[in-house]
PDB file of N, CA and C in Angstrom:
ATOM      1  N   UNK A   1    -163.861  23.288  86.982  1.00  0.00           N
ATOM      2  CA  UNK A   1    -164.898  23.979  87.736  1.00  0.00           C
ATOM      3  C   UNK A   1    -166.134  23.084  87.786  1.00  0.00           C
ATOM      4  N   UNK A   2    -166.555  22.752  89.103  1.00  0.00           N
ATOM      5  CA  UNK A   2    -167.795  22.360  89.000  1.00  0.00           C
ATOM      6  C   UNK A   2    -169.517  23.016  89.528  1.00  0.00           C
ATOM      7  N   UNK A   3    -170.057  22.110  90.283  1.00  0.00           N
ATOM      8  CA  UNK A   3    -170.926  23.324  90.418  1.00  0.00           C
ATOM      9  C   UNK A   3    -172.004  23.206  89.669  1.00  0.00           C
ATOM     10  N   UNK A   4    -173.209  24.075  90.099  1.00  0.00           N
ATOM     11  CA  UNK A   4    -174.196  25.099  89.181  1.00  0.00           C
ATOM     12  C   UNK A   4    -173.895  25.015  87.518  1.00  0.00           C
ATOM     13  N   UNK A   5    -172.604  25.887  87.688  1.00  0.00           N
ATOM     14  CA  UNK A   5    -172.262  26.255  86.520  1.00  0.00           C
ATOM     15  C   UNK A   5    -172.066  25.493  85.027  1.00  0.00           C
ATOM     16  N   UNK A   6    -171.446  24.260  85.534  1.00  0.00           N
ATOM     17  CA  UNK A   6    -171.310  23.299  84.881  1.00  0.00           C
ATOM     18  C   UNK A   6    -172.312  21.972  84.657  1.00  0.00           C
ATOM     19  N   UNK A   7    -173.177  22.317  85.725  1.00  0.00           N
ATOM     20  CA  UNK A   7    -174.398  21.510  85.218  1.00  0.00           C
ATOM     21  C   UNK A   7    -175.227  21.265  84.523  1.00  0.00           C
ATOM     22  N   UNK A   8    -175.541  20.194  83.454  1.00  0.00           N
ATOM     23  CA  UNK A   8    -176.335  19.890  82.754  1.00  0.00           C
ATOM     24  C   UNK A   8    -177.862  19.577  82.757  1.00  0.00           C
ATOM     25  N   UNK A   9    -178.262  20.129  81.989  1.00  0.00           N
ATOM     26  CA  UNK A   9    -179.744  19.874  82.503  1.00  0.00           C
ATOM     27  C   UNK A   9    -180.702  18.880  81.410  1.00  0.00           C
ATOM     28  N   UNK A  10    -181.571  18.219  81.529  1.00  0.00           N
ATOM     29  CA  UNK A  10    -181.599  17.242  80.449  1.00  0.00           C
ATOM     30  C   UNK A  10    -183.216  16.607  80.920  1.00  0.00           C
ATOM     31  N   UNK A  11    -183.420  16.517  80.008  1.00  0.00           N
ATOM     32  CA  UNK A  11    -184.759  16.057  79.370  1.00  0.00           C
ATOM     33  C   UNK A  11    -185.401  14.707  79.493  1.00  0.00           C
ATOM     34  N   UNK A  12    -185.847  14.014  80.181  1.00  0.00           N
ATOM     35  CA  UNK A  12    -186.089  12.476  80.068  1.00  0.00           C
ATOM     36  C   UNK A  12    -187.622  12.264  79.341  1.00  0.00           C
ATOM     37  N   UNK A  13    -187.672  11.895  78.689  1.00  0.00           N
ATOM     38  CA  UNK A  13    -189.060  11.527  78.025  1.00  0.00           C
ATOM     39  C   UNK A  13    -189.385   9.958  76.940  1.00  0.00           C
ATOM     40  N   UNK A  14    -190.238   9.397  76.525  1.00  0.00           N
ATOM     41  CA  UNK A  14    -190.703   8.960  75.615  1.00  0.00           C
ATOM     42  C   UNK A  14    -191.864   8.922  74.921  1.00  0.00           C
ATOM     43  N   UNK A  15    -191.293   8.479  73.832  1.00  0.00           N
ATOM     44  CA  UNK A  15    -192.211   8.717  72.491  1.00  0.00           C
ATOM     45  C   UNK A  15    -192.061   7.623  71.693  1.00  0.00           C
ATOM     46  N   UNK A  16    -193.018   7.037  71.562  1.00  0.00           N
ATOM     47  CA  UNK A  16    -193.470   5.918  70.476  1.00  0.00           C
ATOM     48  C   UNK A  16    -192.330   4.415  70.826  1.00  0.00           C
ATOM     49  N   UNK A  17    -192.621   4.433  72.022  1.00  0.00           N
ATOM     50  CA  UNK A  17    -191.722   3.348  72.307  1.00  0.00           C
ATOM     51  C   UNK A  17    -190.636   3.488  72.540  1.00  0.00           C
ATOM     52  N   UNK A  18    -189.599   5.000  72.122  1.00  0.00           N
ATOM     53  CA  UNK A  18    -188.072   5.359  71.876  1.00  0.00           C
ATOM     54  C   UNK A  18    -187.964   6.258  73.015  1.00  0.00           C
ATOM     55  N   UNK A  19    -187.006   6.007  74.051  1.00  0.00           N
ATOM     56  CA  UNK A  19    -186.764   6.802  75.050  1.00  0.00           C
ATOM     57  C   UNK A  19    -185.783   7.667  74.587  1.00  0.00           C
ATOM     58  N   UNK A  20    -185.632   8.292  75.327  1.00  0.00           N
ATOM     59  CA  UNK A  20    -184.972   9.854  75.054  1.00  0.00           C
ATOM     60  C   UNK A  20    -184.473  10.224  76.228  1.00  0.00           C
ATOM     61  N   UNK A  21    -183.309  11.124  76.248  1.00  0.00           N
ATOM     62  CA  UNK A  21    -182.521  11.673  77.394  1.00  0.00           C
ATOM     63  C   UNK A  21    -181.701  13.207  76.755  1.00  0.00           C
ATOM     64  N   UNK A  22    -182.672  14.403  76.476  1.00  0.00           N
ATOM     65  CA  UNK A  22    -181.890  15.291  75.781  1.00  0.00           C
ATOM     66  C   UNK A  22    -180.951  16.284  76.320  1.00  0.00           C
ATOM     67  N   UNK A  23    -180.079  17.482  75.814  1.00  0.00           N
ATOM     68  CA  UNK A  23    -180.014  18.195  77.071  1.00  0.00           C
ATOM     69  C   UNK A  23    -181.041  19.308  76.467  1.00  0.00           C
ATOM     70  N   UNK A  24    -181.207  20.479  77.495  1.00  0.00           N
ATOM     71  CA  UNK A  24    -181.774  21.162  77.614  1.00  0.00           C
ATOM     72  C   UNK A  24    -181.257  22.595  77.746  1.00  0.00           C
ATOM     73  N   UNK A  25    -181.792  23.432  76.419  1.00  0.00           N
ATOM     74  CA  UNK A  25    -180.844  24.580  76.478  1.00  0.00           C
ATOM     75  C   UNK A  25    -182.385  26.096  76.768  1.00  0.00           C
ATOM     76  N   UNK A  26    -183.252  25.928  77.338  1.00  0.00           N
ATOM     77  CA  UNK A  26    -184.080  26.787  77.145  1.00  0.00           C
ATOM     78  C   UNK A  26    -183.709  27.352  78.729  1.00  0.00           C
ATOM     79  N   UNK A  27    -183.269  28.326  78.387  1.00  0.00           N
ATOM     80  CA  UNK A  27    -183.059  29.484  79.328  1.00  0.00           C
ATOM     81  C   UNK A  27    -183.664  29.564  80.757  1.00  0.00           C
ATOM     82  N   UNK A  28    -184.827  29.561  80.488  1.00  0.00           N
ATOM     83  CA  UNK A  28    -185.627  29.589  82.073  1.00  0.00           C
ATOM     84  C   UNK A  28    -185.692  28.143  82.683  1.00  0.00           C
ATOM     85  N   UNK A  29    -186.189  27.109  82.211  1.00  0.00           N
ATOM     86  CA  UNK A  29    -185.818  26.022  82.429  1.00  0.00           C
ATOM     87  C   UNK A  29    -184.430  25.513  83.326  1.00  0.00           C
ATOM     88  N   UNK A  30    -183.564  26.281  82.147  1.00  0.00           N
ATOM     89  CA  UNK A  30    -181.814  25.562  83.213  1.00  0.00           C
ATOM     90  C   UNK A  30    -181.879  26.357  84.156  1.00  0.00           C
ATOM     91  N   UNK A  31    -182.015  27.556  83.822  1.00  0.00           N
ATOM     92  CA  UNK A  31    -181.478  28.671  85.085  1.00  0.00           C
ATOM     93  C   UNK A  31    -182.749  27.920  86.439  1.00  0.00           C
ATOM     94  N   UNK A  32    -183.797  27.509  86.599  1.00  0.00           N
ATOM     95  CA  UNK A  32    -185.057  27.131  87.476  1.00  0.00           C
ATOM     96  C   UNK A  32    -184.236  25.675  87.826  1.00  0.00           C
ATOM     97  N   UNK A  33    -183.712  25.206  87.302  1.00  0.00           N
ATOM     98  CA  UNK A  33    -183.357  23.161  87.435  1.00  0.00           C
ATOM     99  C   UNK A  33    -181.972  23.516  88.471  1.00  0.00           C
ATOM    100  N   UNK A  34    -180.881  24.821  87.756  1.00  0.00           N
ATOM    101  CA  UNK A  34    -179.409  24.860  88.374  1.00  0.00           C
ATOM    102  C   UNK A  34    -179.788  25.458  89.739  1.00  0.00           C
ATOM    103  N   UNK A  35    -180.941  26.586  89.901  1.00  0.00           N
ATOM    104  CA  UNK A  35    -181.535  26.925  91.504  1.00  0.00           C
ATOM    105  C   UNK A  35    -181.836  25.449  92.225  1.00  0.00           C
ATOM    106  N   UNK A  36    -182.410  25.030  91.986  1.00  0.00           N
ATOM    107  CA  UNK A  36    -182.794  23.673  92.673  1.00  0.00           C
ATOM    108  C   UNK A  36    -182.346  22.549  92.746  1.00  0.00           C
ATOM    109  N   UNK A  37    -180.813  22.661  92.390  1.00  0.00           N
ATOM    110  CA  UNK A  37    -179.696  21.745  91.948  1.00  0.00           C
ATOM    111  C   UNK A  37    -180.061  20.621  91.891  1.00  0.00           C
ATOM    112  N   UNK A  38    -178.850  19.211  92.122  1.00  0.00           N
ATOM    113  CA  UNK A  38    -178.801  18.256  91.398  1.00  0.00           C
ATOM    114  C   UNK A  38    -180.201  17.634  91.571  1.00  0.00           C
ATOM    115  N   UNK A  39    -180.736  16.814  90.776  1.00  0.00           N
ATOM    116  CA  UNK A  39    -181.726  15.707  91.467  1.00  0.00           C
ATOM    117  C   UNK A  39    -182.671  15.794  89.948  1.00  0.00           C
ATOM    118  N   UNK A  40    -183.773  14.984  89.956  1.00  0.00           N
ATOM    119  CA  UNK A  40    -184.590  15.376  89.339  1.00  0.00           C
ATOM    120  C   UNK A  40    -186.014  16.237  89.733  1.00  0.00           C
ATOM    121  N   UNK A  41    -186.792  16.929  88.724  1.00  0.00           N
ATOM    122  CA  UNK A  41    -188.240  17.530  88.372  1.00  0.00           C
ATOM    123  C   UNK A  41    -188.475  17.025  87.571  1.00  0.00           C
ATOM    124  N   UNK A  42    -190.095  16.651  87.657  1.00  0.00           N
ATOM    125  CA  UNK A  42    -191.063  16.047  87.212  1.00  0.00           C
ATOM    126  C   UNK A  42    -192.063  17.096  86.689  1.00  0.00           C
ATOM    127  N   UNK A  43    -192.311  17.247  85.653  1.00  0.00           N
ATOM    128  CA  UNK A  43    -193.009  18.253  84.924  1.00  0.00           C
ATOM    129  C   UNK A  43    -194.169  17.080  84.079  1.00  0.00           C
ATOM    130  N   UNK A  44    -195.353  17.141  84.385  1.00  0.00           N
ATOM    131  CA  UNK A  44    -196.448  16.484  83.871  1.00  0.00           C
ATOM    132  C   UNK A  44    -197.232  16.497  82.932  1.00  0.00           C
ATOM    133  N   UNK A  45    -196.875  18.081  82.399  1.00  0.00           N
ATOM    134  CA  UNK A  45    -197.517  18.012  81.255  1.00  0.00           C
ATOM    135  C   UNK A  45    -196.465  19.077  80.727  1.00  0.00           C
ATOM    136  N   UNK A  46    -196.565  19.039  79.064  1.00  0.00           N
ATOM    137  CA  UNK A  46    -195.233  19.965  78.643  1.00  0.00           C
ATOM    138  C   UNK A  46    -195.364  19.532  77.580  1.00  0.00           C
ATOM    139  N   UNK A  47    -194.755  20.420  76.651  1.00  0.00           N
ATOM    140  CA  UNK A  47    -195.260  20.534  75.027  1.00  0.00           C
ATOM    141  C   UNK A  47    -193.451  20.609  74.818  1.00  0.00           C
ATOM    142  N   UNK A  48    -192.622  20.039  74.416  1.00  0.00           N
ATOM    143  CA  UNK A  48    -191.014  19.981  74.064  1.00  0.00           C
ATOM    144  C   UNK A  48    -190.760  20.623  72.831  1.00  0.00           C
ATOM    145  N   UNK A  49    -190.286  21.633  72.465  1.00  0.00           N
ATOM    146  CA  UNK A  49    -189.478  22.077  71.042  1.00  0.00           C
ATOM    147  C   UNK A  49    -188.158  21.359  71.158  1.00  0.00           C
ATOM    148  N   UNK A  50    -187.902  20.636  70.214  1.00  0.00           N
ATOM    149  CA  UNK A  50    -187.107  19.866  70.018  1.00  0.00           C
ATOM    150  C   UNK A  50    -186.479  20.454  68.455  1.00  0.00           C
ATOM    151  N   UNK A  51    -184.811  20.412  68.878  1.00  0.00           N
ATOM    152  CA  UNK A  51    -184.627  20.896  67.769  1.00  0.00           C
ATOM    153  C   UNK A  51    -182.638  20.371  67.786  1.00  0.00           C
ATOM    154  N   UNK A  52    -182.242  20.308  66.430  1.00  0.00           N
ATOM    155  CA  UNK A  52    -180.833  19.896  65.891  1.00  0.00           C
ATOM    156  C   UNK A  52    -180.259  20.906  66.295  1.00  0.00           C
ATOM    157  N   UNK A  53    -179.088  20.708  66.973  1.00  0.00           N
ATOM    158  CA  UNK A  53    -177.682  21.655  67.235  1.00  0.00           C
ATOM    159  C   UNK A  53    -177.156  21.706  66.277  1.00  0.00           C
ATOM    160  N   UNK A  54    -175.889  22.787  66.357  1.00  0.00           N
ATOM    161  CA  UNK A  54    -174.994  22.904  64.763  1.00  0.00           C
ATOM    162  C   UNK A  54    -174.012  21.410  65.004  1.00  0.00           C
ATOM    163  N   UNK A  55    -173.577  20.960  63.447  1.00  0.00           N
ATOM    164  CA  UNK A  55    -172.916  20.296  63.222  1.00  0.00           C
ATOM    165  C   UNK A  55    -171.599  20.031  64.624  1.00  0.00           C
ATOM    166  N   UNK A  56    -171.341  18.735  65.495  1.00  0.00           N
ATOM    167  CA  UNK A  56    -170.066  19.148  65.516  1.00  0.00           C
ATOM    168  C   UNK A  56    -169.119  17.401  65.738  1.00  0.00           C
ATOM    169  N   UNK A  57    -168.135  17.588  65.313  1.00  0.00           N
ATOM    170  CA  UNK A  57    -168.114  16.201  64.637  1.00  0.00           C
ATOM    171  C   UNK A  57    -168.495  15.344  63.923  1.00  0.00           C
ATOM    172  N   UNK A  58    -169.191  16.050  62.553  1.00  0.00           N
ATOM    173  CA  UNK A  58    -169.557  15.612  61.870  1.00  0.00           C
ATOM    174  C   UNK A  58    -170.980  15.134  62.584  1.00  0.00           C
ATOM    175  N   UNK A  59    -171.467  15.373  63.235  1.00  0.00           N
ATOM    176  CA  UNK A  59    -172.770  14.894  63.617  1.00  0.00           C
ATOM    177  C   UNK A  59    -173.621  15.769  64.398  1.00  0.00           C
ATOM    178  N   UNK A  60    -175.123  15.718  64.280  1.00  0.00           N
ATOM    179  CA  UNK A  60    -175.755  16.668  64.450  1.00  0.00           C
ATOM    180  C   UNK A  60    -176.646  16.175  65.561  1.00  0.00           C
ATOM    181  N   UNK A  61    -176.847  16.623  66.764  1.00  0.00           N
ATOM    182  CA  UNK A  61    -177.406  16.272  68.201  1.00  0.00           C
ATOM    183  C   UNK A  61    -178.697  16.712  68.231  1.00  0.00           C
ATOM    184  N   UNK A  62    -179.443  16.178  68.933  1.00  0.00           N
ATOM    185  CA  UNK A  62    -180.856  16.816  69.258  1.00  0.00           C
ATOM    186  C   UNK A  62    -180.720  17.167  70.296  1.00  0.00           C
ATOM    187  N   UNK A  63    -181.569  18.326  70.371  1.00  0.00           N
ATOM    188  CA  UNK A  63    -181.894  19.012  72.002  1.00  0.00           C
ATOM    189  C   UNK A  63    -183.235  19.691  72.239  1.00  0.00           C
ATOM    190  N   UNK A  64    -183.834  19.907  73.674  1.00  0.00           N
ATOM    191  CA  UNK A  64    -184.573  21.106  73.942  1.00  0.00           C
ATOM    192  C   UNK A  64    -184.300  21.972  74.144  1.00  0.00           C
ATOM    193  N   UNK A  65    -184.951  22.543  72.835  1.00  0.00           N
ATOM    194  CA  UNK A  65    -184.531  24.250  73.177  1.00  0.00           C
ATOM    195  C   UNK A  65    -185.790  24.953  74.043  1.00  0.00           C
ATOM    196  N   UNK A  66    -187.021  24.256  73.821  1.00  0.00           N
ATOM    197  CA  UNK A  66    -187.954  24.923  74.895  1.00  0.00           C
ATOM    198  C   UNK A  66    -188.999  23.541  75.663  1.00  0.00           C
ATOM    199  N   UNK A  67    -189.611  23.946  76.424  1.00  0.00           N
ATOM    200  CA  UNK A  67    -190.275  23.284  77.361  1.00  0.00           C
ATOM    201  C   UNK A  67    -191.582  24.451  77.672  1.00  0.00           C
ATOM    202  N   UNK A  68    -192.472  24.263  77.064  1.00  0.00           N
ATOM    203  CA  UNK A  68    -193.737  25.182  77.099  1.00  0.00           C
ATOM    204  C   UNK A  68    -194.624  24.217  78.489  1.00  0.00           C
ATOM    205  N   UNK A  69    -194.751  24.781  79.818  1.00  0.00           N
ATOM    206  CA  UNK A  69    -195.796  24.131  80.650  1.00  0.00           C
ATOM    207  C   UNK A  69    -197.092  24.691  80.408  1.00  0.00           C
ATOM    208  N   UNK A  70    -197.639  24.366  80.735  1.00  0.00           N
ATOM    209  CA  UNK A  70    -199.710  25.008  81.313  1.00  0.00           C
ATOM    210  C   UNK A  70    -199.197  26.575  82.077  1.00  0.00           C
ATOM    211  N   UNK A  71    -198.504  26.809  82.726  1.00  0.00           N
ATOM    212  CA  UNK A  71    -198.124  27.805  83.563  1.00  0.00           C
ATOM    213  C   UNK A  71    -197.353  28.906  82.699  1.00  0.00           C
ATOM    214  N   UNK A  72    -196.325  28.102  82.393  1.00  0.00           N
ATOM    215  CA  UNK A  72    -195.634  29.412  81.264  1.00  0.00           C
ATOM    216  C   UNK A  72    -196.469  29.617  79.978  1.00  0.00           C
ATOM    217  N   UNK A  73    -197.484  28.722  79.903  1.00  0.00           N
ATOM    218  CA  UNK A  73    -198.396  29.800  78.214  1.00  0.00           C
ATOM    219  C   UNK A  73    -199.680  30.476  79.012  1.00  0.00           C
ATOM    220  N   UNK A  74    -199.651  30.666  80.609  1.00  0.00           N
ATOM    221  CA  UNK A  74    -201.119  31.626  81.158  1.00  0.00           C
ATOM    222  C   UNK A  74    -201.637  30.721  81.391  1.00  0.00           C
ATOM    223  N   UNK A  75    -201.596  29.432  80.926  1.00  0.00           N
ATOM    224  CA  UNK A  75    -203.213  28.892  81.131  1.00  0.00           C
ATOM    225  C   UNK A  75    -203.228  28.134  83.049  1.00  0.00           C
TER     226      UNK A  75
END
């Protein structure tokens, strides 16, 4: 199955020199990225909760679980 459904949504950022490419599991976020399908958004300012998935293969992944904008905290 492909599609929407199966699309990944993912994070591009850096920090301290170390680029990053996470996926992205915060709810409003995917469901807003899979409406506006493939391509990228550019979000300019954004505060990332970043956080470890459960174990799987012996190894433990990072992801966003949230993406706080200026818009989603009111301001």
């Amino acid at each position: 199955m492909f599609g929407p459904a199966k699309m990944k949504v993912r994070a591009r950022f850096s920090l301290r020199a170390a680029e990053y490419f996470l996926t992205v599991t915060d709810p409003v976020i995917t469901k807003e990225s899979k409406a506006n399908g493939a391509g990228e958004t550019r979000i300019d300012e954004a505060l990332l909760c970043i956080s470890l998935g459960e174990l799987f293969n012996g190894h433990a992944y990072k992801l966003v679980a949230s993406i706080i904008t200026p818009h989603r905290a009111g301001a």
